[in-house]
Protein backbone atom coordinates (compact mmCIF):
# COMPACT_ATOMS: atom_id res chain seq x y z
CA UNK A 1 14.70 -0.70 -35.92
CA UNK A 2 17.39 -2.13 -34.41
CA UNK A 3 18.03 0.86 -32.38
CA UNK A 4 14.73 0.79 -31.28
CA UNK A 5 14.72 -3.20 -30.10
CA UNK A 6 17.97 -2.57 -27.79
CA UNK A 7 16.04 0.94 -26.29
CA UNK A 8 13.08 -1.72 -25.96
CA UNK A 9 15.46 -4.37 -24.42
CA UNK A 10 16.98 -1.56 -21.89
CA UNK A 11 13.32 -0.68 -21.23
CA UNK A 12 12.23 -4.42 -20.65
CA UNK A 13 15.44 -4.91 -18.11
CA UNK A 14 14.26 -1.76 -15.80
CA UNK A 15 10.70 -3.43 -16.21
CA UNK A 16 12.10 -7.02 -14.72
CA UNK A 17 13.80 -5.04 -12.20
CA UNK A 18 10.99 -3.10 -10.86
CA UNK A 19 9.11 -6.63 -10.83
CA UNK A 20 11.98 -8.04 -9.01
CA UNK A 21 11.58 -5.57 -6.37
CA UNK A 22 7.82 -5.58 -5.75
CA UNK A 23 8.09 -9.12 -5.89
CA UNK A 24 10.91 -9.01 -2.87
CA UNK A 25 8.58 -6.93 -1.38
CA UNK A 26 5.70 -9.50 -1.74
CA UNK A 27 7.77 -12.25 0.01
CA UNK A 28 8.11 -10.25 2.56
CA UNK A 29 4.49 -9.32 3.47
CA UNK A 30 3.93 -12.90 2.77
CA UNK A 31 6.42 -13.47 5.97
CA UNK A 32 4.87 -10.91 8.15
CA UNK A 33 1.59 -12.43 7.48
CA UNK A 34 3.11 -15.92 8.35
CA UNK A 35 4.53 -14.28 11.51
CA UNK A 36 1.55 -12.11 12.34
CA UNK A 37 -0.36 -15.87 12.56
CA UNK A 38 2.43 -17.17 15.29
CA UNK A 39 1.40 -14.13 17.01
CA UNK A 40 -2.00 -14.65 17.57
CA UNK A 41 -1.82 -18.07 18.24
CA UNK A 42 0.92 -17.25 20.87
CA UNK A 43 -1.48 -14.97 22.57
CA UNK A 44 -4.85 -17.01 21.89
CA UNK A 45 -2.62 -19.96 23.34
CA UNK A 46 -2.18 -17.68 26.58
CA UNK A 47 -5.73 -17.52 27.71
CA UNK A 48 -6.70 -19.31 30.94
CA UNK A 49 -2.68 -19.30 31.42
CA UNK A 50 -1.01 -18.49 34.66
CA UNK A 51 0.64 -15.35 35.32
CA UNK A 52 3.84 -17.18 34.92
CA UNK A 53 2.73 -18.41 31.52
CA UNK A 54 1.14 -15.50 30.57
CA UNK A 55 4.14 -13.40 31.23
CA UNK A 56 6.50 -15.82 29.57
CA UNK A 57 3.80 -15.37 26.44
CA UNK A 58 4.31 -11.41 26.30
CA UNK A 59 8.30 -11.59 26.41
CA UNK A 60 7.85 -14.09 23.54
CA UNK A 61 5.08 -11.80 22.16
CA UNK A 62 7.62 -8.92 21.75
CA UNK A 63 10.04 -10.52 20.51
CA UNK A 64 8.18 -12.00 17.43
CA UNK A 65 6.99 -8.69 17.38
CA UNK A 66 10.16 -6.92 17.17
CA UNK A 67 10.88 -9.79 14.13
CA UNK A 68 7.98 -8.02 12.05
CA UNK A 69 9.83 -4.65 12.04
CA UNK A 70 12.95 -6.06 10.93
CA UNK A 71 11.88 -8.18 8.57
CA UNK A 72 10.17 -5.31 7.09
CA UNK A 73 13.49 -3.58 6.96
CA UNK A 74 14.92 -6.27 5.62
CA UNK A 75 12.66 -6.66 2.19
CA UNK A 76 14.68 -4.05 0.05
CA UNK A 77 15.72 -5.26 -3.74
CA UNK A 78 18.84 -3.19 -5.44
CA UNK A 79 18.03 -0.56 -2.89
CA UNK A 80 14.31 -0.10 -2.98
CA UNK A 81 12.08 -1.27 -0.38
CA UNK A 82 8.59 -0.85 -0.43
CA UNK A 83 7.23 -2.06 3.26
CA UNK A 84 9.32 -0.70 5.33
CA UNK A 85 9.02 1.82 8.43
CA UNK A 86 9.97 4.66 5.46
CA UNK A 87 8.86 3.05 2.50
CA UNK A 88 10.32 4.06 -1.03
CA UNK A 89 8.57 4.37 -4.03
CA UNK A 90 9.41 2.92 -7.64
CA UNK A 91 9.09 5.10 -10.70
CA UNK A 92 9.28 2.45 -14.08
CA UNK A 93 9.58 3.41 -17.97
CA UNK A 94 7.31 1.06 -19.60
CA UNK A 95 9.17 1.91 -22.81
CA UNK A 96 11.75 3.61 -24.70
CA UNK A 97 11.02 6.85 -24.95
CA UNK A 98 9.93 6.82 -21.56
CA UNK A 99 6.48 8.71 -22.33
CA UNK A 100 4.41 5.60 -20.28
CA UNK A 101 5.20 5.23 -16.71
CA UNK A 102 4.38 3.63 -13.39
CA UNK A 103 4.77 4.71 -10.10
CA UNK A 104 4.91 2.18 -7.34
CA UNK A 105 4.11 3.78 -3.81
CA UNK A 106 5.80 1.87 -0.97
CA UNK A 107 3.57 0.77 2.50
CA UNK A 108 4.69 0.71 5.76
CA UNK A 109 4.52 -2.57 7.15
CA UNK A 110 6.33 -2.53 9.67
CA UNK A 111 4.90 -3.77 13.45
CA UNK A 112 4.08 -0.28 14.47
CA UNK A 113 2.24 0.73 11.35
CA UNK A 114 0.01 -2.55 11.02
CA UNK A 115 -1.04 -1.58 14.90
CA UNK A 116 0.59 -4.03 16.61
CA UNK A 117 1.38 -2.94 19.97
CA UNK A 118 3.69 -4.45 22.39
CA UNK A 119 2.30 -6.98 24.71
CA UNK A 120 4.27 -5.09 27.86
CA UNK A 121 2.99 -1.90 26.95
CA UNK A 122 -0.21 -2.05 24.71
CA UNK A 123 -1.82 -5.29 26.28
CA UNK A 124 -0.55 -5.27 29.93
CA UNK A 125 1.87 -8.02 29.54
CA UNK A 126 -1.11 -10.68 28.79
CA UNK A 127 -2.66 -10.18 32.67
CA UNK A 128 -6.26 -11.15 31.72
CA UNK A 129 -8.29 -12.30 28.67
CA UNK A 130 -9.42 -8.69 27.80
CA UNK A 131 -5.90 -7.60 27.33
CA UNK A 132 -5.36 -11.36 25.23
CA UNK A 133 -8.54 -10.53 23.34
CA UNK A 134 -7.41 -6.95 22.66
CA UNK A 135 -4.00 -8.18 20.69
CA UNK A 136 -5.56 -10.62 18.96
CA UNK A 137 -8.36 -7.61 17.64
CA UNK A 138 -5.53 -6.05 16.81
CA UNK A 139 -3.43 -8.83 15.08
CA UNK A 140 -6.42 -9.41 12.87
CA UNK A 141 -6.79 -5.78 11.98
CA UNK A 142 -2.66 -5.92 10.77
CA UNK A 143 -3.18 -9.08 9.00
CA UNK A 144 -6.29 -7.45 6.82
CA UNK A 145 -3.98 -4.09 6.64
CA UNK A 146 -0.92 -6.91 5.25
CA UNK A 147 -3.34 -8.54 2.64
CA UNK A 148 -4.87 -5.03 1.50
CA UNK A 149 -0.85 -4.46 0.89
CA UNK A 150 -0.54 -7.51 -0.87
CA UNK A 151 -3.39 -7.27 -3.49
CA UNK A 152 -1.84 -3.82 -4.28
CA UNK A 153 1.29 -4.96 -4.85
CA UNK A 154 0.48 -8.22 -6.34
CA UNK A 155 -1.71 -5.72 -9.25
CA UNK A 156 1.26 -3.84 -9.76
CA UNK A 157 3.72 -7.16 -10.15
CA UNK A 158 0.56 -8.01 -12.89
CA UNK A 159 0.82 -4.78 -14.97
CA UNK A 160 4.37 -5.18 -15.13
CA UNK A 161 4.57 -8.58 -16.11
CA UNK A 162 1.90 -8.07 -19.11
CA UNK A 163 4.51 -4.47 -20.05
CA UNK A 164 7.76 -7.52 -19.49
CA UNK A 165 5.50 -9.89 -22.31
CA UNK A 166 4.36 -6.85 -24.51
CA UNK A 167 7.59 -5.42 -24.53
CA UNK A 168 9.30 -8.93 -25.34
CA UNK A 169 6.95 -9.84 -28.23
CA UNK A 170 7.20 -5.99 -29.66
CA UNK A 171 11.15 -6.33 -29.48
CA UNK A 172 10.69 -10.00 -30.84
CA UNK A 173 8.49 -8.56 -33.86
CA UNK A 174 11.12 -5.66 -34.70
CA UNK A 175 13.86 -7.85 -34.74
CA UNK A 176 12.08 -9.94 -37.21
């Protein structure tokens, strides 16, 4: 039994692992959402602008832009990350033996995968309200495409925190 309970405890630290990773992962869709918002306010902002302004509002467009790719990059945990341009995928033993399993498939979520085009190339560097209208269609879209990433994520961080507790109280119960 007690050989069992430290296989159990091994299996329990990959377990908080993996959670730590989708959960790194999380924060960081959670970020591109938040920055995918200061996009389309920057370029809802812009409307009835000058040219001057408008222009101004596409450099600063791209740049935020550019922000969403790296920080997309940037959400990796122990060298796993699950949103980025090439996402990774998590394989977890969800106990000792390692006969249950679950496989984590990573999303791109980076700026060019949620279909965010650049404001100089995409949307004509802001020149009229169609091209304005036309990023913020496609900000939306990327937003819904970051939340659909979320919830999938967020179910995964939810079966592995109920295999963390089961895995706890079974080691908990041997022990005793």
């Amino acid at each position: 039994l007690r050989n069992r309970v430290q296989d159990l405890l091994a299996a329990k630290d990959d377990i908080g692992q993996a959670a730590s990773a989708v959960e790194s992962s999380l924060a960081g869709l959670d970020a591109i959402e938040n920055l995918s918002q200061q996009l389309k306010g920057l370029a809802l902002a812009a409307k009835g602008g000058t040219t001057e302004q408008r222009q101004a509002a596409a450099q600063q467009f791209d740049d935020l832009r550019n922000q969403i790719s790296a920080l997309a990059e940037d959400a990796g945990y122990n060298g796993t990350n699950l949103i980025s341009a090439n996402p990774g995928e998590l394989d977890v033993s969800l106990n000792e033996s390692g006969s249950s399993n679950l496989t984590i498939s990573g999303t791109a979520a980076d700026s060019h995968t949620l279909g965010i085009g650049t404001a100089a190339g995409d949307y004509n560097s802001f020149a009229s309200d169609a091209d304005l209208d036309a990023a913020v269609a496609g900000i939306d879209a990327a937003i819904a495409g970051v939340r659909s990433r979320a919830a999938g994520l967020g179910s995964s961080v939810a079966t592995l925190q109920v295999r963390d507790d089961f895995t706890r109280d079974l080691t908990n119960t041997l022990d005793a």
